[in-house]
N, C-alpha and C. Protein backbone atom coordinates (compact mmCIF):
# COMPACT_ATOMS: atom_id res chain seq x y z
N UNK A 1 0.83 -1.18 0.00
CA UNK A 1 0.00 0.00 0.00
C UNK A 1 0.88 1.25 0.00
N UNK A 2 0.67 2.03 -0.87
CA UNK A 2 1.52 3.58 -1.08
C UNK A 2 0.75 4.31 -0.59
N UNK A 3 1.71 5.30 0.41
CA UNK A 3 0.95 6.57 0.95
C UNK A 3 1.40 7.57 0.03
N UNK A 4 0.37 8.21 -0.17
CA UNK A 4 0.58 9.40 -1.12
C UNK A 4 0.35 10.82 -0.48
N UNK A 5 0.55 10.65 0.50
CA UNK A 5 0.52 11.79 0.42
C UNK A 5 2.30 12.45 1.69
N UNK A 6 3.29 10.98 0.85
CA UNK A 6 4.23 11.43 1.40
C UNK A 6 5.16 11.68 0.01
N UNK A 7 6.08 12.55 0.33
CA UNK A 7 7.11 12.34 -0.69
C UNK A 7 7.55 11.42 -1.41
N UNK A 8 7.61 11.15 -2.33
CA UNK A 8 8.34 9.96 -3.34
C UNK A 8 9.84 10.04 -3.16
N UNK A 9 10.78 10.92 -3.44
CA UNK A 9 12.15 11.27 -3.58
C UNK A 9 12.80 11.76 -1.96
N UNK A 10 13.58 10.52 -1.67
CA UNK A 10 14.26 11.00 -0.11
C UNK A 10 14.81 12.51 0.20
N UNK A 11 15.39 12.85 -1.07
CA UNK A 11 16.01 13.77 -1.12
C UNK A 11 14.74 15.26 -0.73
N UNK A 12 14.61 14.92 -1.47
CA UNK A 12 13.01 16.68 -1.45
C UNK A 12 12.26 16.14 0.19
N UNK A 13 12.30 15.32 0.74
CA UNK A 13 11.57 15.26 2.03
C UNK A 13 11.82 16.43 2.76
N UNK A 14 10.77 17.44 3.18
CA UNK A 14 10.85 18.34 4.07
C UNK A 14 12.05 18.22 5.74
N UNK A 15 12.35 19.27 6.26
CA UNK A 15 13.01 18.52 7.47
C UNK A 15 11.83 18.34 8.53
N UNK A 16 10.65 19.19 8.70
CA UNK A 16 9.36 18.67 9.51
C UNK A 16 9.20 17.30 9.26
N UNK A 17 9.08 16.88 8.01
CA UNK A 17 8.67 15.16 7.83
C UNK A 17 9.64 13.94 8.56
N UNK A 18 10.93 14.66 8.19
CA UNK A 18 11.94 13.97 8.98
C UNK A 18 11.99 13.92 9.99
N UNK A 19 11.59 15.11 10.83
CA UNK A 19 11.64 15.35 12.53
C UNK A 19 10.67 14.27 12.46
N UNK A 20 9.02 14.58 12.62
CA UNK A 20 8.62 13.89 12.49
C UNK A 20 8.21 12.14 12.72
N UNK A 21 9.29 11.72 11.43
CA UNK A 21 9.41 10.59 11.49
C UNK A 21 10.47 9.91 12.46
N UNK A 22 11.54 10.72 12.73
CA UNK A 22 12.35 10.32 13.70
C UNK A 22 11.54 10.37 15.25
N UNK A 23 11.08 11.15 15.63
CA UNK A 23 10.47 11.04 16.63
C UNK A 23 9.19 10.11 16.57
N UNK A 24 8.62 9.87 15.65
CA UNK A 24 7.59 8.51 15.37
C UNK A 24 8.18 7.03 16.18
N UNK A 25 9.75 7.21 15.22
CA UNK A 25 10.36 5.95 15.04
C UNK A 25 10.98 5.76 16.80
N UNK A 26 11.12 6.56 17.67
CA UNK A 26 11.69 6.99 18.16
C UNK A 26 11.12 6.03 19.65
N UNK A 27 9.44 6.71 19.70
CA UNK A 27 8.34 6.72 20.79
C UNK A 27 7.71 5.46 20.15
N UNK A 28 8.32 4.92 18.94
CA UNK A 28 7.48 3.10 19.18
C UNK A 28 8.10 2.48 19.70
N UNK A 29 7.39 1.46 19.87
CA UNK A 29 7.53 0.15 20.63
C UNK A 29 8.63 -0.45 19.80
N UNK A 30 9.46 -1.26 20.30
CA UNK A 30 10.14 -2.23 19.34
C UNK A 30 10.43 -2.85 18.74
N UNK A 31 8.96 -3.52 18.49
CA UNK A 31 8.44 -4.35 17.63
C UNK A 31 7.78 -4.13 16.46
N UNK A 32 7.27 -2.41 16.55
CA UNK A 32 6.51 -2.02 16.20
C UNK A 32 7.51 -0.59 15.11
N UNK A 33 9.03 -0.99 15.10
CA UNK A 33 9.60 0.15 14.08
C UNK A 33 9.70 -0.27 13.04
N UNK A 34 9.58 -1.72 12.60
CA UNK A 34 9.52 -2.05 11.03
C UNK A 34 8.69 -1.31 10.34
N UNK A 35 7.47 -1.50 11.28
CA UNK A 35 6.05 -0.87 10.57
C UNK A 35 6.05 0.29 10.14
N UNK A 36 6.81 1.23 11.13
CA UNK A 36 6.80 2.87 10.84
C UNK A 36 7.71 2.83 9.35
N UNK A 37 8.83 1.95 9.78
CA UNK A 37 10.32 2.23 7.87
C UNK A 37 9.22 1.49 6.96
N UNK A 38 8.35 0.47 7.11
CA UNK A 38 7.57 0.01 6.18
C UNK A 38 6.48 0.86 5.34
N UNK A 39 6.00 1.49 6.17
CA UNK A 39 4.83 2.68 5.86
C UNK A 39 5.20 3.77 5.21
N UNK A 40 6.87 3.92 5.61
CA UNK A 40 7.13 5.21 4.80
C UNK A 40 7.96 4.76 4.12
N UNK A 41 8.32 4.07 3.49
CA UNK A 41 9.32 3.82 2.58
C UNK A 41 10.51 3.74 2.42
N UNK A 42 10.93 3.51 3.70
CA UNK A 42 12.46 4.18 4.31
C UNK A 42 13.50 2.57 5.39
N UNK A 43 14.49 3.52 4.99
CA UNK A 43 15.32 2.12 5.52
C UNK A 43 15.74 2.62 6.94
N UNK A 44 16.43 1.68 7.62
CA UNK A 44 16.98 2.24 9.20
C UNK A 44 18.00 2.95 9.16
N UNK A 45 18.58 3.35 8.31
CA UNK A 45 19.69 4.26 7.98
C UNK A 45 19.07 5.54 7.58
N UNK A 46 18.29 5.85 7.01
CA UNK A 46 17.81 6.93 6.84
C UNK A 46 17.70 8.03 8.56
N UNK A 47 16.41 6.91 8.89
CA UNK A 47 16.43 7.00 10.44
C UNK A 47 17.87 7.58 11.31
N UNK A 48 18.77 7.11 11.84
CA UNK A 48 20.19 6.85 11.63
C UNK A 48 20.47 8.35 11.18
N UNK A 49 20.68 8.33 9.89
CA UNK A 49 21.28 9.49 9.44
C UNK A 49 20.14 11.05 9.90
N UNK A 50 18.75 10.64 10.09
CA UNK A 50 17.83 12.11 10.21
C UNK A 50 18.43 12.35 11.67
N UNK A 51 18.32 11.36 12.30
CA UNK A 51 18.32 11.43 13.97
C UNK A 51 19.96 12.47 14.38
N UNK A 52 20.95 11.68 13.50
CA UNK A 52 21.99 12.89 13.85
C UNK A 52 22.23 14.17 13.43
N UNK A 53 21.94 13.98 12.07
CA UNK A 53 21.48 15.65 11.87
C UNK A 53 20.40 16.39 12.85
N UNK A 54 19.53 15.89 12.88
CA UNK A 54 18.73 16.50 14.11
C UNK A 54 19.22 16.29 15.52
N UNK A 55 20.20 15.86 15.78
CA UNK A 55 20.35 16.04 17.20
C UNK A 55 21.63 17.31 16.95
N UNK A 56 22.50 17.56 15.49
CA UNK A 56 23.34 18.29 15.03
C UNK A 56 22.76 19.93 15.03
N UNK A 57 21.66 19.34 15.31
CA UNK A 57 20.37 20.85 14.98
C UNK A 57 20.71 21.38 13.67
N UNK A 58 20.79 20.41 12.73
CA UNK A 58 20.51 20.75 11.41
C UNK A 58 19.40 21.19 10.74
N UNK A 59 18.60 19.89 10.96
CA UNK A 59 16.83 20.06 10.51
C UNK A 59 16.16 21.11 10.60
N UNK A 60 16.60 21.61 12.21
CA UNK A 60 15.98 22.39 12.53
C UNK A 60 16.11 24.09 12.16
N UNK A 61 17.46 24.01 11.67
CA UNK A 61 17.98 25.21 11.00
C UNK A 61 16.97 25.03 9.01
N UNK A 62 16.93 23.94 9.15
CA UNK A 62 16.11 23.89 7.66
C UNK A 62 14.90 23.90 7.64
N UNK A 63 13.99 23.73 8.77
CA UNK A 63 12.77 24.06 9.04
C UNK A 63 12.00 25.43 8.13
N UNK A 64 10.76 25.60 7.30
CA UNK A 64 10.25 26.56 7.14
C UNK A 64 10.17 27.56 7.57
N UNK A 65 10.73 28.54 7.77
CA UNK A 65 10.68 29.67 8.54
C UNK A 65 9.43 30.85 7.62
N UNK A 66 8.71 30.43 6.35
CA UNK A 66 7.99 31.25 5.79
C UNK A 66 6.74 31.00 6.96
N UNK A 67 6.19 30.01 7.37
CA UNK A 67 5.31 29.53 7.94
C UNK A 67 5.59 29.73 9.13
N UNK A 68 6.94 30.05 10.17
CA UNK A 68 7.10 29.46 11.76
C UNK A 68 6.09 31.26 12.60
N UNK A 69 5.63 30.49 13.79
CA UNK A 69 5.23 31.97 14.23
C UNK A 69 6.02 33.15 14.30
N UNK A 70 7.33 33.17 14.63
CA UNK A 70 8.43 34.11 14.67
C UNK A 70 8.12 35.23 13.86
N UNK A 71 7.64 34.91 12.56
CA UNK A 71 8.19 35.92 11.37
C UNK A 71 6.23 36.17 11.20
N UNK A 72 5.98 37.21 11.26
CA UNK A 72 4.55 37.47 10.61
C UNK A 72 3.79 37.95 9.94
N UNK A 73 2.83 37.00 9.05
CA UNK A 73 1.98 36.90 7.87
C UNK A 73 1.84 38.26 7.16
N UNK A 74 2.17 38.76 6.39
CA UNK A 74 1.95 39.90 5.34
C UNK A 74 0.09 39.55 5.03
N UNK A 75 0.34 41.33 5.34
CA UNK A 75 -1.47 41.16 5.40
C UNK A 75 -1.90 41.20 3.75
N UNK A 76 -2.83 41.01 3.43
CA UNK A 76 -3.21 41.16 1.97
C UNK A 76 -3.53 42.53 1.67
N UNK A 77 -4.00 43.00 2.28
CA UNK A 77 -3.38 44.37 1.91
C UNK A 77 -1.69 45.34 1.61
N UNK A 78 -1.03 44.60 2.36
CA UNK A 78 0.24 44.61 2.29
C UNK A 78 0.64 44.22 0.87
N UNK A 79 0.60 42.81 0.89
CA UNK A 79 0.96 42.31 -0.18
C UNK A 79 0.37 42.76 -1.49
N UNK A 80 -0.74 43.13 -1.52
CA UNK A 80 -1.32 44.10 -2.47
C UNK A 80 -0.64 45.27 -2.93
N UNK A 81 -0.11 46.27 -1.78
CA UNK A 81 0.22 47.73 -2.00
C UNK A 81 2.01 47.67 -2.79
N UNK A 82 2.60 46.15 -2.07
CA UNK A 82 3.63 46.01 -2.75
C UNK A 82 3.71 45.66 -3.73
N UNK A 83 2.72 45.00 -4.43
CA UNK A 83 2.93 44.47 -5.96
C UNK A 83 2.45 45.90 -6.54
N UNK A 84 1.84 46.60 -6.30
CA UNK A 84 0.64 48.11 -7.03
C UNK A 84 2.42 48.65 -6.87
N UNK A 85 3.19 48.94 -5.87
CA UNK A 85 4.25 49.68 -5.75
C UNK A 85 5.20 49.03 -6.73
N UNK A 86 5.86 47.83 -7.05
CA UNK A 86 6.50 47.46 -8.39
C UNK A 86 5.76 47.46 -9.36
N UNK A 87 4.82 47.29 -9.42
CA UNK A 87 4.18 47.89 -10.93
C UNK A 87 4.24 48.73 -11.20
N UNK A 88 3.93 50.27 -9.95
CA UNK A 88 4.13 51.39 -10.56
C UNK A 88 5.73 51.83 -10.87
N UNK A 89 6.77 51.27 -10.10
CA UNK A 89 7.91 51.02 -10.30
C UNK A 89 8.42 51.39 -11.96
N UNK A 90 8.01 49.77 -12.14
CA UNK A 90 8.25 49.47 -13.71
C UNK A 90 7.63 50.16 -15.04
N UNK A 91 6.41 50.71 -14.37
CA UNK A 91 5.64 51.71 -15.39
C UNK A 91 6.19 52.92 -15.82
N UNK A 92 6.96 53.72 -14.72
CA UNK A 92 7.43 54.51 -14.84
C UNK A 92 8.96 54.48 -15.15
N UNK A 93 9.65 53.11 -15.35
CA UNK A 93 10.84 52.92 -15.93
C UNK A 93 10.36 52.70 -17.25
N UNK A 94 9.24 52.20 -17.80
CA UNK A 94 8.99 51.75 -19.34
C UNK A 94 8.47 53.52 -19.85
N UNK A 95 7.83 54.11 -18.98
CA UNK A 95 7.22 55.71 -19.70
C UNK A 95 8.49 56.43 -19.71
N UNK A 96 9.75 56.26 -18.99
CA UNK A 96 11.07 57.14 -18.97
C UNK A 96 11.73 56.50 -20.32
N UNK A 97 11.37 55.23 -21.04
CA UNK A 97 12.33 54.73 -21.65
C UNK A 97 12.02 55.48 -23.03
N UNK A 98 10.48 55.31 -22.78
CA UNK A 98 9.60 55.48 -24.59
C UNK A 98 9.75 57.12 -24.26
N UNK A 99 9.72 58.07 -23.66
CA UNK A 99 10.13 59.59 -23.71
C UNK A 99 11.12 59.53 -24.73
N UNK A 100 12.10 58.77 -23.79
CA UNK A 100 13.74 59.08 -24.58
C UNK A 100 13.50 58.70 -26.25
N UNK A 101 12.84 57.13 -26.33
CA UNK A 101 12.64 56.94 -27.78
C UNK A 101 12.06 58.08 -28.53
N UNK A 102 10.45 58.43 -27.72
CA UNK A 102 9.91 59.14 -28.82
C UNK A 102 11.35 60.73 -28.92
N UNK A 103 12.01 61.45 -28.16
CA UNK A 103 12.85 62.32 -28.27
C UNK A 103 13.90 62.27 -29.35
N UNK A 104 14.32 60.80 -29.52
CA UNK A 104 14.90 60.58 -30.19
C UNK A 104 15.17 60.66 -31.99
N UNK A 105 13.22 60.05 -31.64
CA UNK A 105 12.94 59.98 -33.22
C UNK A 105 12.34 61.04 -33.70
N UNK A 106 11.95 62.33 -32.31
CA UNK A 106 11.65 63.63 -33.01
C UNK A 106 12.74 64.27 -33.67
N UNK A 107 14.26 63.78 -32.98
CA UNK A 107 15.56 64.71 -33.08
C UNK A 107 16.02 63.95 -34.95
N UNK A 108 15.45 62.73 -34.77
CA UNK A 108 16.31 62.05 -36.45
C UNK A 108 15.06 62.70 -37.14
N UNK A 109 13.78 62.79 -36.98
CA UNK A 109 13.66 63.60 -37.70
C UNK A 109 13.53 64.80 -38.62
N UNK A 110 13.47 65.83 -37.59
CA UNK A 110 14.52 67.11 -37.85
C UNK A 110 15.33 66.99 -38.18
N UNK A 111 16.41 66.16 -38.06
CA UNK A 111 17.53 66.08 -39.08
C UNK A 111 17.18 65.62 -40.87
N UNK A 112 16.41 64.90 -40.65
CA UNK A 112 16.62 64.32 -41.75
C UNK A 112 15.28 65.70 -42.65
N UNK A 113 14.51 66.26 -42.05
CA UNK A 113 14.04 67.48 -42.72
C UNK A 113 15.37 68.59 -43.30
N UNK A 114 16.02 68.77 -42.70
CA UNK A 114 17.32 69.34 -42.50
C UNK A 114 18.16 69.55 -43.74
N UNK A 115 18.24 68.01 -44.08
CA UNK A 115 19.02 67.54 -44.94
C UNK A 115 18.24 68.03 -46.30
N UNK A 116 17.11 67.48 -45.99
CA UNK A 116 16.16 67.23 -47.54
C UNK A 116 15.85 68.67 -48.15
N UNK A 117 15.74 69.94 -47.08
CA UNK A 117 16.00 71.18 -47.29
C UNK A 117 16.47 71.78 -47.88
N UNK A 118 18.18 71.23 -47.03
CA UNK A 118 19.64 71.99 -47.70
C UNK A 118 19.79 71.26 -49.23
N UNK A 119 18.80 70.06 -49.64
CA UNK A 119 19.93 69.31 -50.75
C UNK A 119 18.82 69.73 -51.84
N UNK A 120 17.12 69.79 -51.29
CA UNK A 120 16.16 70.94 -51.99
C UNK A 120 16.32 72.01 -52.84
C-alpha cells in the first residue's frame, strides 16, 4: 500500500517530515519500528542518518521559517500595496524609456528634414 501523500524522492523530504518521522520511530515500541520504515518507505539508515542531523540541529535550521510563528503573515493588503508599488515602479521605468525613444525619433527627424532642405 503507497501513501501518497508522502514524498516519493528522499532527497526533497521536508526537514518537519523527517523530525517527524524520527520522533515517530523513536516513541514506538520495538516491535513495532519495522512498521513505521515500512509505511514510509524508508530504511533504518535513513532513520540513523535524520536522527543525527537532528540532534546536530541541522533540521531544525532547515525548518520553514515562511510559515514558523516568529516571522509574521503579510497582510493582503500589504501584499497588495507592494505588488501596485513594483508595478508602478516598472511603469514609470517603461514611460522614462519610450520619452527618450519618442525624443529621439523627433531629433532624427529634424535632421533628416534638414538635410532634404539643404539638398532641396
Amino acid at each position: 500500500m503507497i501513501n501518497d501523500n508522502q514524498p516519493k524522492n528522499l532527497v526533497n523530504r521536508p526537514p518537519g517530515y523527517k523530525l517527524r518521522i524520527v520522533a515517530e520511530y523513536d516513541a514506538a515500541p520495538k516491535n513495532e519500528k519495522g512498521a513505521v520504515l515500512r509505511r514510509e518507505w524508508l530504511c533504518h539508515s535513513h532513520v540513523k542518518e535524520w536522527r543525527v542531523a537532528r540532534d546536530a540541529g541541522a533540521l531544525e535550521k532547515l525548518a520553514d521559517k515562511r510559515t514558523s510563528p516568529a516571522r509574521p503573515k503579510r497582510s493582503a493588503a500589504g501584499t497588495a500595496n507592494e505588488k501596485l508599488r513594483r508595478e508602478n515602479e516598472r511603469l514609470k521605468r517603461e514611460l522614462a524609456r519610450n520619452k527618450a525613444a519618442l525624443e529621439v525619433m523627433g531629433k532624427a527627424s529634424a535632421l533628416l528634414e534638414m538635410i532634404s532642405e539643404s539638398a532641396g
